[in-house]
PDB file of N, CA and C in Angstrom:
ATOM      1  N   UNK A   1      -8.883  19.020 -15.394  1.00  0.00           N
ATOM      2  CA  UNK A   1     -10.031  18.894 -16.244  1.00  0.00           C
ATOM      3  C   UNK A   1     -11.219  18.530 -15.349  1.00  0.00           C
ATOM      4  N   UNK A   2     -12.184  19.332 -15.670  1.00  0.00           N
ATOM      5  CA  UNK A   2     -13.340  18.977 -14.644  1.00  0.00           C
ATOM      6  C   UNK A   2     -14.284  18.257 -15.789  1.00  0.00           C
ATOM      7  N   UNK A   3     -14.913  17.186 -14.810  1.00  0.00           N
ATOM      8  CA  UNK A   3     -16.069  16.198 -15.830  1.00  0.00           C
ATOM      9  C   UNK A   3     -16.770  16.367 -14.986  1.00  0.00           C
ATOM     10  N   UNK A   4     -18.320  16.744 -15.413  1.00  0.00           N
ATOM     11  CA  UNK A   4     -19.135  16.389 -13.987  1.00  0.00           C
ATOM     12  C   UNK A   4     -19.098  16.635 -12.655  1.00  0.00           C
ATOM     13  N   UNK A   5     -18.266  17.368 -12.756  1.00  0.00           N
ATOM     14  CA  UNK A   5     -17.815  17.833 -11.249  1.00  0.00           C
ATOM     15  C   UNK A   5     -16.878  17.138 -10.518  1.00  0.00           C
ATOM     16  N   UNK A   6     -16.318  16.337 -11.236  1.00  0.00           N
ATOM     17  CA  UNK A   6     -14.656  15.547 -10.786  1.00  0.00           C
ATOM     18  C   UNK A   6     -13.901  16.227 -11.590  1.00  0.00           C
ATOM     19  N   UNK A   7     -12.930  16.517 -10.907  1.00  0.00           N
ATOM     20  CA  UNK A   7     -11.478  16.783 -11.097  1.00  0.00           C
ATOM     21  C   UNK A   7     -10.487  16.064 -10.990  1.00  0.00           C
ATOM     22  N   UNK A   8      -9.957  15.798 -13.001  1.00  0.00           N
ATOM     23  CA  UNK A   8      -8.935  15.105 -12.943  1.00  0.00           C
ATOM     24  C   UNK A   8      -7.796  15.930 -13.836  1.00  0.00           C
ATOM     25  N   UNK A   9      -6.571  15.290 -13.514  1.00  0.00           N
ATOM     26  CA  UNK A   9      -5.289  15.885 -13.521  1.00  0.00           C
ATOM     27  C   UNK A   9      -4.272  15.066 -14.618  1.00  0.00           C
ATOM     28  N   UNK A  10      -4.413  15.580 -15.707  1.00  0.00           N
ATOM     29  CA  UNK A  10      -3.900  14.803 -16.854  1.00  0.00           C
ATOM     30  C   UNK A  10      -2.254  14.971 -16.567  1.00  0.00           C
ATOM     31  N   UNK A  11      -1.198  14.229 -16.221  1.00  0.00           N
ATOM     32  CA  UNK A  11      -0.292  14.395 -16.245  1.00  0.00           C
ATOM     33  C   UNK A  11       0.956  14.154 -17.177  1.00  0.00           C
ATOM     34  N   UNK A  12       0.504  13.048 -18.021  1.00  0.00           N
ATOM     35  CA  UNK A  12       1.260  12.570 -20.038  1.00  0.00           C
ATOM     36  C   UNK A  12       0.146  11.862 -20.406  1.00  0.00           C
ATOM     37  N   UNK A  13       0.678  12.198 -21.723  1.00  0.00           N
ATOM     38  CA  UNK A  13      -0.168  11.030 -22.983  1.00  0.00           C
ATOM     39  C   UNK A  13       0.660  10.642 -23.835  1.00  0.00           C
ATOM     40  N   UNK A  14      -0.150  10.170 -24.791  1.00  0.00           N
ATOM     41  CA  UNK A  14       0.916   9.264 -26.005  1.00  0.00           C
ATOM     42  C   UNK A  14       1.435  10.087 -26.700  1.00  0.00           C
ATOM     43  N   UNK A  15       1.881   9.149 -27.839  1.00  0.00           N
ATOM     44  CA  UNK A  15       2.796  10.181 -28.638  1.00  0.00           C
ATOM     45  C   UNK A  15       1.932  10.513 -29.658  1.00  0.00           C
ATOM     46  N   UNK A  16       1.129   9.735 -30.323  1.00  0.00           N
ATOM     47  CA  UNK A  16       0.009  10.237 -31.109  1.00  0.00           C
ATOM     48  C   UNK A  16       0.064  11.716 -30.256  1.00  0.00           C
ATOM     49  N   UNK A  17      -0.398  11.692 -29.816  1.00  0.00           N
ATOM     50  CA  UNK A  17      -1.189  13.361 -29.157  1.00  0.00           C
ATOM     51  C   UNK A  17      -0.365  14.454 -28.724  1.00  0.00           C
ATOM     52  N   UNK A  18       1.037  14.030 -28.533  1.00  0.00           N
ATOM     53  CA  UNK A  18       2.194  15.010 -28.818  1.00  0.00           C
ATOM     54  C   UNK A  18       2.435  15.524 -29.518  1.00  0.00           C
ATOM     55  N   UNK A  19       2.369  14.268 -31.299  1.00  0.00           N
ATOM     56  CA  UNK A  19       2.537  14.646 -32.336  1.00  0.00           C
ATOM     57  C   UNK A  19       1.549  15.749 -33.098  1.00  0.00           C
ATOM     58  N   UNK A  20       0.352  15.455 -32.247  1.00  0.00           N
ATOM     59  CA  UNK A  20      -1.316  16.333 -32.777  1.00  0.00           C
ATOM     60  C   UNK A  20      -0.882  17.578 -32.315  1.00  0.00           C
ATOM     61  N   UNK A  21      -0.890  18.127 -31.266  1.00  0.00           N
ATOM     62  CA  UNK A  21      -0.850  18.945 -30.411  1.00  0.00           C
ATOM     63  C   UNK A  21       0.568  20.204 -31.009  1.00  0.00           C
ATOM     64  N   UNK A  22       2.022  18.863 -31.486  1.00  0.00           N
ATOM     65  CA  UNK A  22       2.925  20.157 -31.689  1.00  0.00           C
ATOM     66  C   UNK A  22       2.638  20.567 -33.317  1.00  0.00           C
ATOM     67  N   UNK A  23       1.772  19.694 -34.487  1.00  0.00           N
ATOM     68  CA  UNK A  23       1.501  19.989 -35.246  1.00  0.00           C
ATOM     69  C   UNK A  23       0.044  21.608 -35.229  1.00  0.00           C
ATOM     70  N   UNK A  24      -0.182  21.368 -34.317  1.00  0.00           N
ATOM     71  CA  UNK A  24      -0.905  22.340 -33.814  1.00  0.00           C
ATOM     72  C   UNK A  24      -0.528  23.743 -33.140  1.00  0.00           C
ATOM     73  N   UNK A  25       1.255  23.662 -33.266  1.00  0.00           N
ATOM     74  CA  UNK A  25       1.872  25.056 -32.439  1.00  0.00           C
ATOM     75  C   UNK A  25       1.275  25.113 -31.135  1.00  0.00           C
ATOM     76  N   UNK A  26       0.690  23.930 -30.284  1.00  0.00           N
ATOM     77  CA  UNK A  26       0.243  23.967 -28.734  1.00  0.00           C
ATOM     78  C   UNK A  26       1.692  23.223 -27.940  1.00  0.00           C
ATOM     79  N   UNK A  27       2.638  23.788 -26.824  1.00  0.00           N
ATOM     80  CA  UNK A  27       3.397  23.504 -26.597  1.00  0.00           C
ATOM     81  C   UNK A  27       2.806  22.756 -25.024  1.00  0.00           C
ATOM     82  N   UNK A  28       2.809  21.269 -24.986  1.00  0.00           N
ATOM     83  CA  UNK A  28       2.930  20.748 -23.815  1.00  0.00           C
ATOM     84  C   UNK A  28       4.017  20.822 -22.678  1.00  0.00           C
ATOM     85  N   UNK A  29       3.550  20.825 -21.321  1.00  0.00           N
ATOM     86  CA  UNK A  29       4.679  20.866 -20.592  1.00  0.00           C
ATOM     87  C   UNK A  29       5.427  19.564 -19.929  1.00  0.00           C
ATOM     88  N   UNK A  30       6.162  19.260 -19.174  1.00  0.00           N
ATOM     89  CA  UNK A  30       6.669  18.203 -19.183  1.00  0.00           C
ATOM     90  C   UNK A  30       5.702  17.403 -18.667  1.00  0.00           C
ATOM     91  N   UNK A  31       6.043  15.921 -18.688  1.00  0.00           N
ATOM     92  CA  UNK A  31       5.025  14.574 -17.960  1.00  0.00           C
ATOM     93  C   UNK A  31       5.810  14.876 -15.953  1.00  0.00           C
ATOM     94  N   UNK A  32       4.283  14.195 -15.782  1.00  0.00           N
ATOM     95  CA  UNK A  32       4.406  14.823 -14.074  1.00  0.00           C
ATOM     96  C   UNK A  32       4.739  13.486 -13.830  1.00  0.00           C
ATOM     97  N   UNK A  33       5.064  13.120 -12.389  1.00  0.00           N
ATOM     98  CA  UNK A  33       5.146  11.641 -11.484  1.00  0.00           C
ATOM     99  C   UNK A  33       3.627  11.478 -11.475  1.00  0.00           C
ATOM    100  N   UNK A  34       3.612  10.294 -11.357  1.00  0.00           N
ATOM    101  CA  UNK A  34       2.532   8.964 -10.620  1.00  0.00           C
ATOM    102  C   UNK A  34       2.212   9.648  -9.286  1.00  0.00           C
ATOM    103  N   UNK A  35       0.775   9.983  -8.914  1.00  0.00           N
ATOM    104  CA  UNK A  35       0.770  10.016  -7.442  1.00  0.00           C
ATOM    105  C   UNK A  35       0.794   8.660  -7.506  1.00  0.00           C
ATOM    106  N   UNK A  36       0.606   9.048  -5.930  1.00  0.00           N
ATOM    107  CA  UNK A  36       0.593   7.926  -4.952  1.00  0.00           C
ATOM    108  C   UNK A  36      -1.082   6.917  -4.916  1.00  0.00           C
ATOM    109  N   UNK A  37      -0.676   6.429  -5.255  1.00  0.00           N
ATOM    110  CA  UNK A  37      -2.014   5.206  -5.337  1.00  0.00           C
ATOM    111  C   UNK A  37      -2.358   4.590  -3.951  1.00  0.00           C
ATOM    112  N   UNK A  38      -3.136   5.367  -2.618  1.00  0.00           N
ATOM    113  CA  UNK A  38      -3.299   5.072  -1.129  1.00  0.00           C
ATOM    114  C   UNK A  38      -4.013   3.912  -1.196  1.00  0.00           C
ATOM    115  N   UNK A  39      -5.031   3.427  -2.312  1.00  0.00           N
ATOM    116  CA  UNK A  39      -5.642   2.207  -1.919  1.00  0.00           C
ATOM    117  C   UNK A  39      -4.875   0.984  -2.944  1.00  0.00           C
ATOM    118  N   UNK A  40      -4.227   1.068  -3.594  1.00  0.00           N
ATOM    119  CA  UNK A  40      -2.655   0.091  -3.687  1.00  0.00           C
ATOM    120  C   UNK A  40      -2.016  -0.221  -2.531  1.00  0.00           C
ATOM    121  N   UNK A  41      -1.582   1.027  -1.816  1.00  0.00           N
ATOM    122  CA  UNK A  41      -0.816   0.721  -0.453  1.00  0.00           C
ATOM    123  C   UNK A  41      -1.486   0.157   0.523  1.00  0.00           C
ATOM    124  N   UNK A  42      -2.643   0.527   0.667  1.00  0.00           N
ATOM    125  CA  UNK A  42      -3.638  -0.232   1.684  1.00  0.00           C
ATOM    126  C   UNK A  42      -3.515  -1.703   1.337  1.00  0.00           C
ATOM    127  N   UNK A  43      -3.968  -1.781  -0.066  1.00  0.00           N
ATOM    128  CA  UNK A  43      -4.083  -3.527  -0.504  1.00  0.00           C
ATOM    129  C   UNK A  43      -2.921  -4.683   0.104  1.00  0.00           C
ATOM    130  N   UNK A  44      -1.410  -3.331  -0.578  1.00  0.00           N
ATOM    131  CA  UNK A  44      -0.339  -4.373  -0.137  1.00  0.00           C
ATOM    132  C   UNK A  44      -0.372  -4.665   1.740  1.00  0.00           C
ATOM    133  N   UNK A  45      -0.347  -3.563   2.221  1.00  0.00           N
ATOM    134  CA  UNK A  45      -0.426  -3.326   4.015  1.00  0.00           C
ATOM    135  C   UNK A  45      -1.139  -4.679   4.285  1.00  0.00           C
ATOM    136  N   UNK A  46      -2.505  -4.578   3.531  1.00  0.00           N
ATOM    137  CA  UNK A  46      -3.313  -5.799   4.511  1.00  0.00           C
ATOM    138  C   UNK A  46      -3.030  -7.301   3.918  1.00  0.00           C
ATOM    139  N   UNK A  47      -1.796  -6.956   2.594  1.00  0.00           N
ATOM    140  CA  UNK A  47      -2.539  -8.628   2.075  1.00  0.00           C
ATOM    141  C   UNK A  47      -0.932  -9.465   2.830  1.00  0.00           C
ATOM    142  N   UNK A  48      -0.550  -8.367   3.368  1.00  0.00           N
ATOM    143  CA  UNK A  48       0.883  -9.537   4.256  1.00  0.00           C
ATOM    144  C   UNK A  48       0.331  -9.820   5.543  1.00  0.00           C
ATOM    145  N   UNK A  49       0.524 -11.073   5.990  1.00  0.00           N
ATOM    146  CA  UNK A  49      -0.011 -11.908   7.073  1.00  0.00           C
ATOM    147  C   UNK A  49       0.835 -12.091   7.878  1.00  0.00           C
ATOM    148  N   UNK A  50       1.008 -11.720   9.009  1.00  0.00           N
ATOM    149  CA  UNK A  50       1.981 -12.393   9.993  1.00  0.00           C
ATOM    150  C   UNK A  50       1.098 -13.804  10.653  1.00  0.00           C
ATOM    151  N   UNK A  51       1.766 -14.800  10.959  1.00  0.00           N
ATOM    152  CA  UNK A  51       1.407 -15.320  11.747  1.00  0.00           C
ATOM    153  C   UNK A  51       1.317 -15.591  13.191  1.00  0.00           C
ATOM    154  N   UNK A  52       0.206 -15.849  13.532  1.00  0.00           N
ATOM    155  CA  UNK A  52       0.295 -15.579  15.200  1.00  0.00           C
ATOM    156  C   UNK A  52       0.988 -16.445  15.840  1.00  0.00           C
ATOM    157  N   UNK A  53       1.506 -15.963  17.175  1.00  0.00           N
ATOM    158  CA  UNK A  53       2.541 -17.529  17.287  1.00  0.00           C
ATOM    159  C   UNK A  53       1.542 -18.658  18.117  1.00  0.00           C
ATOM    160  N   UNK A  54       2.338 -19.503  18.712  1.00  0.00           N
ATOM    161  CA  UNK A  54       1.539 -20.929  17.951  1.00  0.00           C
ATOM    162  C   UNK A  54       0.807 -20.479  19.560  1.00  0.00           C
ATOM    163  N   UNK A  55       0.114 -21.049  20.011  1.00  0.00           N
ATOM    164  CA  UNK A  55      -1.200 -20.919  21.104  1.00  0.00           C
ATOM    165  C   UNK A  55      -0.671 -22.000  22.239  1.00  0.00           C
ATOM    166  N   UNK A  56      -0.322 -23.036  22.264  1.00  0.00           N
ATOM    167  CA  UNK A  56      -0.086 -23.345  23.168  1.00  0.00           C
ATOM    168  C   UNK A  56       1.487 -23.036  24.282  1.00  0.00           C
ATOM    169  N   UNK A  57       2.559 -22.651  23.224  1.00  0.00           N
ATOM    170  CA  UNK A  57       3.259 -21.290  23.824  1.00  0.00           C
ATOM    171  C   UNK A  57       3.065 -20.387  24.638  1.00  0.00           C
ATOM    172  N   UNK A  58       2.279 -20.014  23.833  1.00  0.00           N
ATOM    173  CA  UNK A  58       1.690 -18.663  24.144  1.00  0.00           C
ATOM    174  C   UNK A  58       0.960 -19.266  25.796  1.00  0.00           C
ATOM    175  N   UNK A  59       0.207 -20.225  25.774  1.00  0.00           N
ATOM    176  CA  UNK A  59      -0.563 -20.375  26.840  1.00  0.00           C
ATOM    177  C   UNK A  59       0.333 -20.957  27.954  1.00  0.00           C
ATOM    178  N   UNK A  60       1.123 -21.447  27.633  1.00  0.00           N
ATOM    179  CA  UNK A  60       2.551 -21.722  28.944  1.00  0.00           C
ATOM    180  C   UNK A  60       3.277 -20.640  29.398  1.00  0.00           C
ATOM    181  N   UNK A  61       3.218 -19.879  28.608  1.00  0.00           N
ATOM    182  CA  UNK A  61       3.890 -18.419  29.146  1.00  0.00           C
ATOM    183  C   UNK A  61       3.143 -17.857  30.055  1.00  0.00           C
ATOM    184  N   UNK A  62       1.478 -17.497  29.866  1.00  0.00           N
ATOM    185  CA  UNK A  62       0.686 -16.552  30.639  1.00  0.00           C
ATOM    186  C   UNK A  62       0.743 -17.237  32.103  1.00  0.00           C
ATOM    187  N   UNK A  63       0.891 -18.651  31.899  1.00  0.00           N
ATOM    188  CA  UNK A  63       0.517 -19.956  33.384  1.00  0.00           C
ATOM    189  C   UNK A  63       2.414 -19.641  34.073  1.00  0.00           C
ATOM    190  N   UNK A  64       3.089 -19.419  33.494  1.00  0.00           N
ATOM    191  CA  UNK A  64       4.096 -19.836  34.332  1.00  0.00           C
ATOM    192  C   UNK A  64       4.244 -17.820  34.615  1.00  0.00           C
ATOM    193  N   UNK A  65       3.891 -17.107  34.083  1.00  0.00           N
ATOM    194  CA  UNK A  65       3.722 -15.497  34.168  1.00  0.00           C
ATOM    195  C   UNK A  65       2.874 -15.581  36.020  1.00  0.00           C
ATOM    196  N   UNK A  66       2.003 -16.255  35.555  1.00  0.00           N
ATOM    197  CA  UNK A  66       0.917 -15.986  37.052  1.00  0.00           C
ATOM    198  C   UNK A  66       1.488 -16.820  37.989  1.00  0.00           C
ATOM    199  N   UNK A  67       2.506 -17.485  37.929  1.00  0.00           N
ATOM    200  CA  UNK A  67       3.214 -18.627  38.984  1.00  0.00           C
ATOM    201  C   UNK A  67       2.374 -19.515  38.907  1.00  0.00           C
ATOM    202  N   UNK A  68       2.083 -20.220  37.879  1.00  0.00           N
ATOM    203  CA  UNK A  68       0.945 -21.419  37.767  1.00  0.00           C
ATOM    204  C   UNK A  68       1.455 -22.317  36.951  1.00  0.00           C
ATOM    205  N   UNK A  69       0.712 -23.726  37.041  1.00  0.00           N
ATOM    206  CA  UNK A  69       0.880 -24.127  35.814  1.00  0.00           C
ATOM    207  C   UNK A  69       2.458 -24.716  35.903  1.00  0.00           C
ATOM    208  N   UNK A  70       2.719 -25.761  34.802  1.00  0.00           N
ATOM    209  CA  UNK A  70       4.139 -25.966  34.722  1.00  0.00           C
ATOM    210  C   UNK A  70       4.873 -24.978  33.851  1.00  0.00           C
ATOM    211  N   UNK A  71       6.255 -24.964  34.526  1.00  0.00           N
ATOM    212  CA  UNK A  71       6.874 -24.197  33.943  1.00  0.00           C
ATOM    213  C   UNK A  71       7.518 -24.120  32.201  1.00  0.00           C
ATOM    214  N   UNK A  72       7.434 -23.785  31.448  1.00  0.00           N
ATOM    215  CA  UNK A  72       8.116 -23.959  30.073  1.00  0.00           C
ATOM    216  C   UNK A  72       9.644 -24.164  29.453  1.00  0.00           C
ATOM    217  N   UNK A  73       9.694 -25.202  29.765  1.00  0.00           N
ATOM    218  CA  UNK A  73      10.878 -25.657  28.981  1.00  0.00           C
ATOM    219  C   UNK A  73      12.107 -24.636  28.111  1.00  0.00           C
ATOM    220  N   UNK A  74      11.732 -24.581  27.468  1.00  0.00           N
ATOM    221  CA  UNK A  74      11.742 -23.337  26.491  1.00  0.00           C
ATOM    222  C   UNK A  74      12.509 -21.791  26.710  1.00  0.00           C
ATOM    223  N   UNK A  75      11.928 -21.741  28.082  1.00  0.00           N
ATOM    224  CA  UNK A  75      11.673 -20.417  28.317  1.00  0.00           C
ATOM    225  C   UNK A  75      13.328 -20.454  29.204  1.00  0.00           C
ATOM    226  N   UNK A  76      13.790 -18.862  28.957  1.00  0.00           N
ATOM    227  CA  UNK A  76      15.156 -19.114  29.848  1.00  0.00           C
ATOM    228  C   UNK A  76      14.922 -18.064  31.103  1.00  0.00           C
TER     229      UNK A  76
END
């Protein structure tokens, strides 16, 4: 269905309008799938957080990486 120059893609409706439509001898064809909703998927993608690991780790690793620094405990 074009509105205005958008194109949209009716894929089911209610039953009211099943009922209109076969009282009308107009035979609908079956209900289509759901696209895919890309800015749903985007939403979920960005709204999970990893956390970064903790910084001072992180900063004993790069020092004992360059032969510096004390070595990390931790580390095997």
């Amino acid at each position: 269905m074009d509105v205005y120059g958008r194109v949209f893609r009716i894929i089911d409706c209610d039953a009211f309008t099943k009922a209109y439509y076969q009282e009308l001898g107009i035979a609908l064809g079956r209900p289509e799938e759901y696209p895919v909703d890309l800015n749903e998927k985007n939403r979920i993608m960005t709204s999970t957080k990893i956390n970064p690991p903790d910084a001072m780790d992180l900063k004993e690793y790069v020092e004992v990486k360059l032969k510096g620094g004390h070595p990390n405990k931790k580390m095997q």
